[in-house]
C-alpha atoms as a PDB file:
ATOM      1  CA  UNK A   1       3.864 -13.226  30.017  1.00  0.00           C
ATOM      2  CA  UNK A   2       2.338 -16.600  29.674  1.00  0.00           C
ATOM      3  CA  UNK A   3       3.513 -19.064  27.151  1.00  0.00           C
ATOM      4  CA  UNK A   4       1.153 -19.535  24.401  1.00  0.00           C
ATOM      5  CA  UNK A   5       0.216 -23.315  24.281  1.00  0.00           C
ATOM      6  CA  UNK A   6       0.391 -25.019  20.822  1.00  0.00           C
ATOM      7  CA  UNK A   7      -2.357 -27.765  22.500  1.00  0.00           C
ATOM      8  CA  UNK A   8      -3.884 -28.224  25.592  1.00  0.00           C
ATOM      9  CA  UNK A   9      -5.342 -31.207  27.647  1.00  0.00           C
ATOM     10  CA  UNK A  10      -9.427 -31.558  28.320  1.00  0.00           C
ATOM     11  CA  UNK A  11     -11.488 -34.434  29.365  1.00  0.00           C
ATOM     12  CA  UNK A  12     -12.970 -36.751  26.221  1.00  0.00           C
ATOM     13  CA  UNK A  13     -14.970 -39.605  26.498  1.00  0.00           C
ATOM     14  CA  UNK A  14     -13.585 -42.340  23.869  1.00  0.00           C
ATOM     15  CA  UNK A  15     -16.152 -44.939  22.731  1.00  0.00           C
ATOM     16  CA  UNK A  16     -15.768 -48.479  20.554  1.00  0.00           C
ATOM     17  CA  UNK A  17     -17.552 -51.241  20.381  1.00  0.00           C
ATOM     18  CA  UNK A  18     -16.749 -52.667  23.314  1.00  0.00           C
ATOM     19  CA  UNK A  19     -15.975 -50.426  25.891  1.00  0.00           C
ATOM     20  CA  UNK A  20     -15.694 -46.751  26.844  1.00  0.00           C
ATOM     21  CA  UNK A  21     -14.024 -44.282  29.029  1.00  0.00           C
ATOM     22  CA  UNK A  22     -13.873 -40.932  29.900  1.00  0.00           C
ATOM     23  CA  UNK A  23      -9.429 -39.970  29.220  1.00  0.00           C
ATOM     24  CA  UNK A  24      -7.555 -36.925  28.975  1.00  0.00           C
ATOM     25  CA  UNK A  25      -6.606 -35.883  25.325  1.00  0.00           C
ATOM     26  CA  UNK A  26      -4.621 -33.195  23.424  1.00  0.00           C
ATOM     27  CA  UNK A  27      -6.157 -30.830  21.626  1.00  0.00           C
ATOM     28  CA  UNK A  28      -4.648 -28.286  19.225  1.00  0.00           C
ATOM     29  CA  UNK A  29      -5.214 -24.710  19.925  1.00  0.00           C
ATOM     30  CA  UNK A  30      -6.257 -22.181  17.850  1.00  0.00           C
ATOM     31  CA  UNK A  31      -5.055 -18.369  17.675  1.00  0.00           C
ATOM     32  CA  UNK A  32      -6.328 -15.421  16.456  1.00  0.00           C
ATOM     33  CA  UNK A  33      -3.546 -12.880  15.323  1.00  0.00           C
ATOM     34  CA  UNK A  34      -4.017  -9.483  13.478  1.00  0.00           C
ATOM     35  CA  UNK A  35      -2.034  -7.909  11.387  1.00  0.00           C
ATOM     36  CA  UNK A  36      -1.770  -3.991  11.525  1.00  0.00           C
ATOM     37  CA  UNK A  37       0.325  -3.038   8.359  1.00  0.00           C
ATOM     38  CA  UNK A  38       1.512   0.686   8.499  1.00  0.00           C
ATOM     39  CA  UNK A  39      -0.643   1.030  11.068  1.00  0.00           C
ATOM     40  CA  UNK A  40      -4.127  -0.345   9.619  1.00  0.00           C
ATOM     41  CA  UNK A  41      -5.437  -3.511  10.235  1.00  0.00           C
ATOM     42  CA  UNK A  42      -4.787  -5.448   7.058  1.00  0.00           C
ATOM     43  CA  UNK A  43      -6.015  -9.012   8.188  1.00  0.00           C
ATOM     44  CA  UNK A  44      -6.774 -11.618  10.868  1.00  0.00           C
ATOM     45  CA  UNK A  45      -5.107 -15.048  10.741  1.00  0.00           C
ATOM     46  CA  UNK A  46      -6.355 -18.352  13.040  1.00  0.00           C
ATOM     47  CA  UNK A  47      -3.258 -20.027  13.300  1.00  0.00           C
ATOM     48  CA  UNK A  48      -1.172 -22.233  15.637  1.00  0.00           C
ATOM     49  CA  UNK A  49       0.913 -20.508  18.102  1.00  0.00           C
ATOM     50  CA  UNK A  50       3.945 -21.070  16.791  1.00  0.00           C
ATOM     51  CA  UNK A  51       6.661 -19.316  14.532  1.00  0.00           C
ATOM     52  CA  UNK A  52       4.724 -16.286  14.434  1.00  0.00           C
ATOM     53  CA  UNK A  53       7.149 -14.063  12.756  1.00  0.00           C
ATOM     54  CA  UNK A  54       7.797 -16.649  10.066  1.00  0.00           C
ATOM     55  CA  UNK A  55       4.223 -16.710   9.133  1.00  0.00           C
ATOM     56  CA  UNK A  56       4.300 -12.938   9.219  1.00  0.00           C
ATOM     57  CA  UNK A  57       6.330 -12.616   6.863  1.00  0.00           C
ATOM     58  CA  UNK A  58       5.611 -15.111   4.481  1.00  0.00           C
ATOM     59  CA  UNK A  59       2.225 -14.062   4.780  1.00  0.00           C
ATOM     60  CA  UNK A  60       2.506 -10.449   3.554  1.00  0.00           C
ATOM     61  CA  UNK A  61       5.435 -11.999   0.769  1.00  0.00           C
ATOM     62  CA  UNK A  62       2.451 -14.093  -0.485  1.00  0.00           C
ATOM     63  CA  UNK A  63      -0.148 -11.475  -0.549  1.00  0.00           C
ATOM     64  CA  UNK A  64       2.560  -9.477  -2.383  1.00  0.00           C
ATOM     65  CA  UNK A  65       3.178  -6.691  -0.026  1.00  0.00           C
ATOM     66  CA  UNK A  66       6.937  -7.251   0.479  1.00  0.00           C
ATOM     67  CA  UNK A  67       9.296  -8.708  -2.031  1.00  0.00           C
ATOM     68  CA  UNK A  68      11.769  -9.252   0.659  1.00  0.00           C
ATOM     69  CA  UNK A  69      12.719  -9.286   4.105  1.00  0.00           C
ATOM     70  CA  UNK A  70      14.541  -5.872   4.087  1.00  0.00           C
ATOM     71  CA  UNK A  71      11.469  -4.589   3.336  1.00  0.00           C
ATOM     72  CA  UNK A  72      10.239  -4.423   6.596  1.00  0.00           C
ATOM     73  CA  UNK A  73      11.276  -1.617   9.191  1.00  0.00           C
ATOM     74  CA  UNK A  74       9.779  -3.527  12.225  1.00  0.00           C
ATOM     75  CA  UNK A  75       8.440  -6.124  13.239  1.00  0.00           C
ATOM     76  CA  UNK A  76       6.818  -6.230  16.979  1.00  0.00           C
ATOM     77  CA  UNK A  77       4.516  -9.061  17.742  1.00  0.00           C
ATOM     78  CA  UNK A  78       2.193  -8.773  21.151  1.00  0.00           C
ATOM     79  CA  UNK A  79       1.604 -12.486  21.697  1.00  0.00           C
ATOM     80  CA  UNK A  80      -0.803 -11.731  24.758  1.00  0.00           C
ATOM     81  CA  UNK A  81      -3.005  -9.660  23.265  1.00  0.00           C
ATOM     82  CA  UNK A  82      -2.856 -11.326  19.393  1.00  0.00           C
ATOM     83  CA  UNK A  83      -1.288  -8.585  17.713  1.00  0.00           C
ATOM     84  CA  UNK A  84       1.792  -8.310  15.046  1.00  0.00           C
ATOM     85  CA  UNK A  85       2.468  -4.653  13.972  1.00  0.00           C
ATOM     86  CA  UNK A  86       4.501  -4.266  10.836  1.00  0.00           C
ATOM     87  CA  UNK A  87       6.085  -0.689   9.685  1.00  0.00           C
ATOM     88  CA  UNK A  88       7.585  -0.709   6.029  1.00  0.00           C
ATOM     89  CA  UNK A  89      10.104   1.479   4.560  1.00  0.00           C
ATOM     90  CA  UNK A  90       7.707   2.046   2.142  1.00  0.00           C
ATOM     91  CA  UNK A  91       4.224   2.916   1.556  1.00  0.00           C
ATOM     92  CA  UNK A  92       2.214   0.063   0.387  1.00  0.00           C
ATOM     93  CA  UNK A  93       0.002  -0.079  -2.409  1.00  0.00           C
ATOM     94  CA  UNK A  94      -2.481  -2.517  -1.267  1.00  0.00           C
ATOM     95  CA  UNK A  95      -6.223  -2.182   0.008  1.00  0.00           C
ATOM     96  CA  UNK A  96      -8.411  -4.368   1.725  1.00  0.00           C
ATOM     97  CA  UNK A  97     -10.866  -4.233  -1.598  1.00  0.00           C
ATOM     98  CA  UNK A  98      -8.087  -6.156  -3.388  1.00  0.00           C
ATOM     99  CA  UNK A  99      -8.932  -9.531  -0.831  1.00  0.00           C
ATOM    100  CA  UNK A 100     -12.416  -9.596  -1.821  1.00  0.00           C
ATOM    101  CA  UNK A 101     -12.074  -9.052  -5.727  1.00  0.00           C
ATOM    102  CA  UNK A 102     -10.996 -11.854  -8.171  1.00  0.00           C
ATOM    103  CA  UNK A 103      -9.056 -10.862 -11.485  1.00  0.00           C
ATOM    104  CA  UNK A 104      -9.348 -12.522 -14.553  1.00  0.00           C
ATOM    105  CA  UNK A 105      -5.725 -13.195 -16.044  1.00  0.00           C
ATOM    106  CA  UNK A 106      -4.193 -15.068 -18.894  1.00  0.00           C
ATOM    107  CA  UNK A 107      -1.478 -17.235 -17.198  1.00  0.00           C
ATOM    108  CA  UNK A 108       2.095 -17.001 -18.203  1.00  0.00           C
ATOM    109  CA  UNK A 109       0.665 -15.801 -21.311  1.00  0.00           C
ATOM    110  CA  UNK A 110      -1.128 -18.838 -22.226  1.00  0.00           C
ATOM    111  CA  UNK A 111      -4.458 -18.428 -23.869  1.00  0.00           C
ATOM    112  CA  UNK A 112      -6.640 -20.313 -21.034  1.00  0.00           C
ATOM    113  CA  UNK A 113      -7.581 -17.488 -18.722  1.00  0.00           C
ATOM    114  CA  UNK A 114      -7.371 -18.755 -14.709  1.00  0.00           C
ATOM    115  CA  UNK A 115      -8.633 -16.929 -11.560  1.00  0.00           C
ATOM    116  CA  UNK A 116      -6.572 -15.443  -9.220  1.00  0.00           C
ATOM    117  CA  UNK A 117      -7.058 -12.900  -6.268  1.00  0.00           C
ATOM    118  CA  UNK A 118      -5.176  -9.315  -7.209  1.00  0.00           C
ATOM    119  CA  UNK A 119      -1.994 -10.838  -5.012  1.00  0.00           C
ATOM    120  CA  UNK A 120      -1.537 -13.880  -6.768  1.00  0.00           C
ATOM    121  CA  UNK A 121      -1.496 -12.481 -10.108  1.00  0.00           C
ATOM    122  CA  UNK A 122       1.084 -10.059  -8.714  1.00  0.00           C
ATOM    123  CA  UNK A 123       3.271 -12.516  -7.169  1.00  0.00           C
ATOM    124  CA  UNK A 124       2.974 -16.372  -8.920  1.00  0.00           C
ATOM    125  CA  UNK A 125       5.468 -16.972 -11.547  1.00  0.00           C
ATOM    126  CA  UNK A 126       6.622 -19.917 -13.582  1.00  0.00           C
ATOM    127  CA  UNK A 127       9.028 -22.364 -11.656  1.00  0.00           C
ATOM    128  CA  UNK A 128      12.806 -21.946 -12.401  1.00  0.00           C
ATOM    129  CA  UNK A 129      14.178 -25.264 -11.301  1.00  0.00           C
ATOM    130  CA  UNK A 130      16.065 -27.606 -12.476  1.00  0.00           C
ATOM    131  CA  UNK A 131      15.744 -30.026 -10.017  1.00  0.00           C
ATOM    132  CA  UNK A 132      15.367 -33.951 -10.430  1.00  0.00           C
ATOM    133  CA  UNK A 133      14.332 -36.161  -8.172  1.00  0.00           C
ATOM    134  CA  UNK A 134      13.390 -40.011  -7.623  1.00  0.00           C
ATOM    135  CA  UNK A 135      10.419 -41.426  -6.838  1.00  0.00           C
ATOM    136  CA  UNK A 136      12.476 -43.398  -4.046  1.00  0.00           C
ATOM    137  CA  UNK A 137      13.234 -39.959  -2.709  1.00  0.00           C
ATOM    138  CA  UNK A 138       9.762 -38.743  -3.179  1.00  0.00           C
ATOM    139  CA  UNK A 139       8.767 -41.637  -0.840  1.00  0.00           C
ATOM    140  CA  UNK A 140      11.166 -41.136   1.986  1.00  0.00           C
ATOM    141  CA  UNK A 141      10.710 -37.149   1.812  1.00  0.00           C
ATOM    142  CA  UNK A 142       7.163 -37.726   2.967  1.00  0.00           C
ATOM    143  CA  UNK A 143       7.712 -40.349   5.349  1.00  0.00           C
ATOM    144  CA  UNK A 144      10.205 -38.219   7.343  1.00  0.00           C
ATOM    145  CA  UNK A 145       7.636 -34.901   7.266  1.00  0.00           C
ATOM    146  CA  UNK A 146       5.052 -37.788   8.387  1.00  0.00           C
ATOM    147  CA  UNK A 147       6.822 -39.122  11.165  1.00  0.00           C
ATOM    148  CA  UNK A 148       8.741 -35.897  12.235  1.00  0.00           C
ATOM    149  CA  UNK A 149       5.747 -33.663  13.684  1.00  0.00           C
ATOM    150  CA  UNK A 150       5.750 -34.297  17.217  1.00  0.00           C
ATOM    151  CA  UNK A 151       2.156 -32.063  17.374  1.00  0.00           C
ATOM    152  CA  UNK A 152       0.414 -34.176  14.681  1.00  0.00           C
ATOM    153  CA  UNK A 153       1.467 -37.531  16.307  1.00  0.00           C
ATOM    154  CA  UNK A 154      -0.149 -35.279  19.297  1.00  0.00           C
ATOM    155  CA  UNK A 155      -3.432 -34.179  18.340  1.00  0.00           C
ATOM    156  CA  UNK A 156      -3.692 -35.534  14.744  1.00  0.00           C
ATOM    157  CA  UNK A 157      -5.049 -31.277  13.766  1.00  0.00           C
ATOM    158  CA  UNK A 158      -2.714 -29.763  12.169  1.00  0.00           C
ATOM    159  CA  UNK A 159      -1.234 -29.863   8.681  1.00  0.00           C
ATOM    160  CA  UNK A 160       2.786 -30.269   8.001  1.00  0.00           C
ATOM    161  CA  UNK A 161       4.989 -28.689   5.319  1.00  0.00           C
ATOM    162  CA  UNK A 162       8.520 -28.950   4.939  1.00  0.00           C
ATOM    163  CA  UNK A 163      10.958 -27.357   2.502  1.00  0.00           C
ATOM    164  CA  UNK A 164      13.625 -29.947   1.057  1.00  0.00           C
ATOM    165  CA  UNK A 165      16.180 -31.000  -1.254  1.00  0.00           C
ATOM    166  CA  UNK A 166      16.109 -33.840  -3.502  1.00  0.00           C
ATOM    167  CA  UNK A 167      17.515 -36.038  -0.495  1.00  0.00           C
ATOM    168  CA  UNK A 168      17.219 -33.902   2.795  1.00  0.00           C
ATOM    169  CA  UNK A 169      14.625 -31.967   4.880  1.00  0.00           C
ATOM    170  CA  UNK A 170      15.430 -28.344   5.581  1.00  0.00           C
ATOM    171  CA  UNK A 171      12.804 -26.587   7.239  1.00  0.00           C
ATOM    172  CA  UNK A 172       9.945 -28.073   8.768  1.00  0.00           C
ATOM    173  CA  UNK A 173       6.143 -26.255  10.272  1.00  0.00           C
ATOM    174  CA  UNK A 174       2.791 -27.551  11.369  1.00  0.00           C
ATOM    175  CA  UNK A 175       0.017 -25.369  11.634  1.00  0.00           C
ATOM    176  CA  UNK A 176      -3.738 -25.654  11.858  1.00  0.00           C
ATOM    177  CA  UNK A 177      -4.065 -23.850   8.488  1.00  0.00           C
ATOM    178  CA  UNK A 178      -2.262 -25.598   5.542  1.00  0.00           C
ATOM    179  CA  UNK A 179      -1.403 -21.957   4.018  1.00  0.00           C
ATOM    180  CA  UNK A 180      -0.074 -20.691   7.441  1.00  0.00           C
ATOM    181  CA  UNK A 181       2.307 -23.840   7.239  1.00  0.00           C
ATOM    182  CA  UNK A 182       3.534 -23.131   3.965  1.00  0.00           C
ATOM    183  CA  UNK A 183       3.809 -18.943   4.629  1.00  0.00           C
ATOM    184  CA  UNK A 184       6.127 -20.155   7.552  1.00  0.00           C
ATOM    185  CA  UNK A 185       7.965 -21.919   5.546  1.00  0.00           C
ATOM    186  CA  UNK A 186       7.942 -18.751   2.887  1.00  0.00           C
ATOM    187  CA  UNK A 187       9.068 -16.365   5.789  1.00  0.00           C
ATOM    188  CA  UNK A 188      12.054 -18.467   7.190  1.00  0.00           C
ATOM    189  CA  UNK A 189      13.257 -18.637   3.668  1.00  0.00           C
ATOM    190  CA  UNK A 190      13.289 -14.369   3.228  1.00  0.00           C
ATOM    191  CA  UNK A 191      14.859 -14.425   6.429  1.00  0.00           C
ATOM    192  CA  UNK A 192      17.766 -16.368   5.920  1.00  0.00           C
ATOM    193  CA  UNK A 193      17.659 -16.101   2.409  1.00  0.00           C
ATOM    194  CA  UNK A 194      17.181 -19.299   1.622  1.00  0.00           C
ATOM    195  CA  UNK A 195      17.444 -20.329  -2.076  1.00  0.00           C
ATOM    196  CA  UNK A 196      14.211 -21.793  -3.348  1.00  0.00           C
ATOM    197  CA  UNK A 197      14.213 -22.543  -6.910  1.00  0.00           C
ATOM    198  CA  UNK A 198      16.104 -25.795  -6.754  1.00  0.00           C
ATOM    199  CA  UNK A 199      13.819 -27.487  -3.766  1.00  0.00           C
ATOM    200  CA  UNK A 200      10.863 -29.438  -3.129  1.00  0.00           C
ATOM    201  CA  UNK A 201       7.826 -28.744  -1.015  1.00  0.00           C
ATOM    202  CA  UNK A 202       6.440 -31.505   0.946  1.00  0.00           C
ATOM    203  CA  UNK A 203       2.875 -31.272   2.635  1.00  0.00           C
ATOM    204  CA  UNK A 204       0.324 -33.556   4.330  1.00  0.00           C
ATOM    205  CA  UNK A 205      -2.788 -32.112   2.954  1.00  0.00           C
ATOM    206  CA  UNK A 206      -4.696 -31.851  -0.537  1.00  0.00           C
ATOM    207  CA  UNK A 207      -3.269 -29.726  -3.614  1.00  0.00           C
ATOM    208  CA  UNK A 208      -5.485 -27.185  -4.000  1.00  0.00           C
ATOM    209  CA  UNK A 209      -5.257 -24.199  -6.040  1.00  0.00           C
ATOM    210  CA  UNK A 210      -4.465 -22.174  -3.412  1.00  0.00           C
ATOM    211  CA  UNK A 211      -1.465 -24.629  -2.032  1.00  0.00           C
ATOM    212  CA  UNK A 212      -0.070 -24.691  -5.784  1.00  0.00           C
ATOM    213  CA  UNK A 213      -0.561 -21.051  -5.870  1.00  0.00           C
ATOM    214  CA  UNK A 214       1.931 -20.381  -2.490  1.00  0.00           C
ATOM    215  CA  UNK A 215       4.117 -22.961  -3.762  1.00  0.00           C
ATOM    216  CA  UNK A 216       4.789 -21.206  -7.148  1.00  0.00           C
ATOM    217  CA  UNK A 217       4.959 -17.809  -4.843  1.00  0.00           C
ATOM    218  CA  UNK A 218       8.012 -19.596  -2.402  1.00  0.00           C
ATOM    219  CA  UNK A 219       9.443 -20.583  -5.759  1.00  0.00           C
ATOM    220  CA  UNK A 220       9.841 -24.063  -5.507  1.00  0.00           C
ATOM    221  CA  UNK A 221       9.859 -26.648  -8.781  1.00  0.00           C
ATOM    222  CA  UNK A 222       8.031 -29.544  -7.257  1.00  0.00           C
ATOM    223  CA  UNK A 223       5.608 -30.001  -4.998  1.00  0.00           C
ATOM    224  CA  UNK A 224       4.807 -33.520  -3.079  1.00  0.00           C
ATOM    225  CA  UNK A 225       1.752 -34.732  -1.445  1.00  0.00           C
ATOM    226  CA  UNK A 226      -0.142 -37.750   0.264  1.00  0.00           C
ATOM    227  CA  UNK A 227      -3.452 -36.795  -0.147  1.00  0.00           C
ATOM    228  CA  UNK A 228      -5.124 -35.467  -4.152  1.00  0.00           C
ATOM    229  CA  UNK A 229      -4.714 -32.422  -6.349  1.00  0.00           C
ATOM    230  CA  UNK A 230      -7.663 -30.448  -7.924  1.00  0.00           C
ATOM    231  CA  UNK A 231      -7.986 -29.763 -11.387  1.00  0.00           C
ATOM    232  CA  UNK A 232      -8.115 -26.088 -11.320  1.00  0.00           C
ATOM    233  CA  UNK A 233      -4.481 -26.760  -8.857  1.00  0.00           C
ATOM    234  CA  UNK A 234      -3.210 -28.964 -12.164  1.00  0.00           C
ATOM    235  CA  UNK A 235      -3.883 -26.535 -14.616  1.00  0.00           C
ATOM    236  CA  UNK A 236      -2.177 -23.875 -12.483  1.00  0.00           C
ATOM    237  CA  UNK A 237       1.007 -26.509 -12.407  1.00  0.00           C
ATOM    238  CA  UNK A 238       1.041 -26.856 -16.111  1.00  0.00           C
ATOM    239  CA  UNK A 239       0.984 -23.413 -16.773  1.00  0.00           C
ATOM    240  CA  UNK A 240       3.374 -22.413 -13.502  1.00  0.00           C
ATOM    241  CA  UNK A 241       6.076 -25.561 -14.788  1.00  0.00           C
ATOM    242  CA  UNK A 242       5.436 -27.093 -11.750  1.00  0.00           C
ATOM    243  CA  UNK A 243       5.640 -30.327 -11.082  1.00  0.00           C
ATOM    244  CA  UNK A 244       2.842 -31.825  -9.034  1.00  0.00           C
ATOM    245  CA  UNK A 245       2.817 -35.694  -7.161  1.00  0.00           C
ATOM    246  CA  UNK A 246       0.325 -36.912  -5.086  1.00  0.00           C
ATOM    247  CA  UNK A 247      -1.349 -40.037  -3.054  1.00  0.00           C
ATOM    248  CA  UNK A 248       2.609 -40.819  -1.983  1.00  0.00           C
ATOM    249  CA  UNK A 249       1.476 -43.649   0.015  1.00  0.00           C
ATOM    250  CA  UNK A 250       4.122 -46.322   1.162  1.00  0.00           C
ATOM    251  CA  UNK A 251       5.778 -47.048  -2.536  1.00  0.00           C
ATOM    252  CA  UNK A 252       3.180 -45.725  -4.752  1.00  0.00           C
ATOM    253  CA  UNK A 253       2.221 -41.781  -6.339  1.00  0.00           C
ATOM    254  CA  UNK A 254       0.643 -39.905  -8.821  1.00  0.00           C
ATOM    255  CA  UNK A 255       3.331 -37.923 -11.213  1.00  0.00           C
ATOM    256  CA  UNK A 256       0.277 -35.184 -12.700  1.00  0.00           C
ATOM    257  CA  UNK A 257       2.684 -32.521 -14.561  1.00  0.00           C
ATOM    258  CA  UNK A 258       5.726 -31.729 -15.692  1.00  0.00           C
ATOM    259  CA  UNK A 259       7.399 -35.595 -14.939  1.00  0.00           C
ATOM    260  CA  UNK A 260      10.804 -34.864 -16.660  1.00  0.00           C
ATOM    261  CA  UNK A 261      11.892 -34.499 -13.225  1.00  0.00           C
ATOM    262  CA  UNK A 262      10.835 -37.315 -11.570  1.00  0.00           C
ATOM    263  CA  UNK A 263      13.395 -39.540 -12.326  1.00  0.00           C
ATOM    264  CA  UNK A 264      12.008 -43.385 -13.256  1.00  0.00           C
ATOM    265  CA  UNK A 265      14.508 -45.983 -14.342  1.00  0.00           C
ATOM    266  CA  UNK A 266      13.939 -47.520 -17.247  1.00  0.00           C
ATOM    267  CA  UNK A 267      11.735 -50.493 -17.543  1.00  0.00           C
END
C-alpha cells in the first residue's frame, strides 16, 4: 500500500520586486477520511495524513460518543481508500440531526445562556486544575511548539497543538484543521490514559469558541496561544474556569480569564 504523503512537491513560480523564478515547493496535503460508526457513516473529516487513529478517537470523545478508550470494540482504518470503521460495545445514542441543531443551555449553571451543538453541551465541563504557571514558562512553551513542527517550517499550512506541563512538552500534532490537531491530542491522551486536568494546551492558531470548547472537553486548565481569542471563546473560559492567554509573542501576552494561575512576581 502506498504511503500517504503529509506534503508533496509541485512547481511554483515565486515573485518580488526584483526578480522571479519558477522553484519547487512543499505543499501540505489534504485527506478526506470517513467515519462509519456501528456501521453508518457518521462524518467526513479533511485532515492531514497523519495519526489517524488519534484523531479518531478524540474525535468521537469530543462529539461525545465515547467516554473512553475501552469503549471501542475496533478500530480498522483503510488508509487507501479513506475509511476508519469503528464498532462499539455499545449502541450509540447519537444521530446525524444532532450536528446540524444548536441547543440553547445555561452554562455551568450560570444565568447567561451560551450556544453549543448537542455534543458540547454533553461533554464540556468546568476545568479541575490546579495548575500554576509563569509567564516565563508560557513564553518558552510556545516557542518550543513553534520551532518543533518540522511540517510547518515545511509548508507554513498546518496548525500545531501540543499538550504540556507547566515546564515540559508532552505530546505534540500538526494538522491542517486546528480541531483535528487538538482531537489528536484528545485521542493519544484516552489511549494512554494520560492525565489532563493538571496541563496546559498550547496552539498556533486563534481561540475560538470552538478551540476553548475541545480544550474544556480534553480537560485541560489553561490554554496558550500566539494569535487572539473571541469573545463568545472568553465567555466560555469564564464560565468553563479556564484560563485563557494569548498574542504570546517573544516576552509579551494577554492573561483574559481566570489569572490566579499565571504566576507574576510582584512589582
Amino acid at each position: 500500500m502506498t504511503k500517504l504523503e503529509k506534503t508533496i512537491h509541485r512547481p511554483v513560480l515565486k515573485i518580488s520586486l526584483d526578480r522571479h523564478a519558477w522553484e519547487e515547493d512543499e505543499i501540505v496535503t489534504e485527506y478526506p477520511l470517513t467515519l462509519f460508526l456501528n456501521d453508518e457513516e457518521f462524518a467526513t473529516i479533511v485532515c492531514t495524513p497523519a495519526d489517524l487513529e488519534e484523531m479518531v478517537i478524540g474525535f468521537l470523545a469530543a462529539e461525545g460518543a465515547i467516554k473512553s478508550f475501552e469503549e471501542i470494540k475496533q478500530l480498522v482504518i483503510d488508509e487507501a481508500q479513506g475509511f476508519a470503521y469503528v464498532d462499539l460495545h455499545k449502541e450509540t445514542i447519537l444521530s446525524q440531526s444532532f450536528y446540524s441543531k444548536r441547543r440553547i443551555t445555561s452554562c455551568c449553571g450560570k444565568s447567561r445562556q451560551s450556544f453549543y451543538f448537542f455534543s458540547d453541551a454533553r461533554t464540556a465541563k468546568p476545568a479541575e486544575g490546579a495548575i500554576s504557571i509563569t509567564p516565563e514558562q508560557c513564553m518558552q512553551l510556545m516557542r518550543e511548539l513553534q520551532s518543533s513542527s518540522d511540517i510547518h517550517r515545511q509548508t507554513g499550512g498546518v496548525h500545531n497543538a501540543a499538550l504540556c506541563s507547566a515546564d515540559q512538552v508532552l505530546l505534540q500534532y500538526s494538522d491542517i484543521g486546528r480541531h483535528n490537531a487538538l482531537d489528536k491530542i484528545y485521542g493519544k491522551c484516552l489511549q494512554d490514559q494520560i492525565e489532563t486536568k493538571d496541563k496546559v494546551l498550547v496552539f498556533s492558531g486563534r481561540i475560538s469558541s470552538e478551540v476553548l470548547l475541545k480544550a474544556a472537553k480534553i480537560g485541560a486548565a489553561v490554554i496558550l496561544s500566539k494569535s487572539a481569542p473571541t469573545d463568545l471563546a472568553l465567555q466560555l473560559a469564564e464560565e468553563l474556569n479556564i484560563t485563557a492567554v494569548g498574542f504570546i509573542r517573544q516576552d509579551k501576552m494577554n492573561v483574559y480569564t481566570h489569572a490566579h494561575r499565571i504566576e507574576v512576581a510582584a512589582n
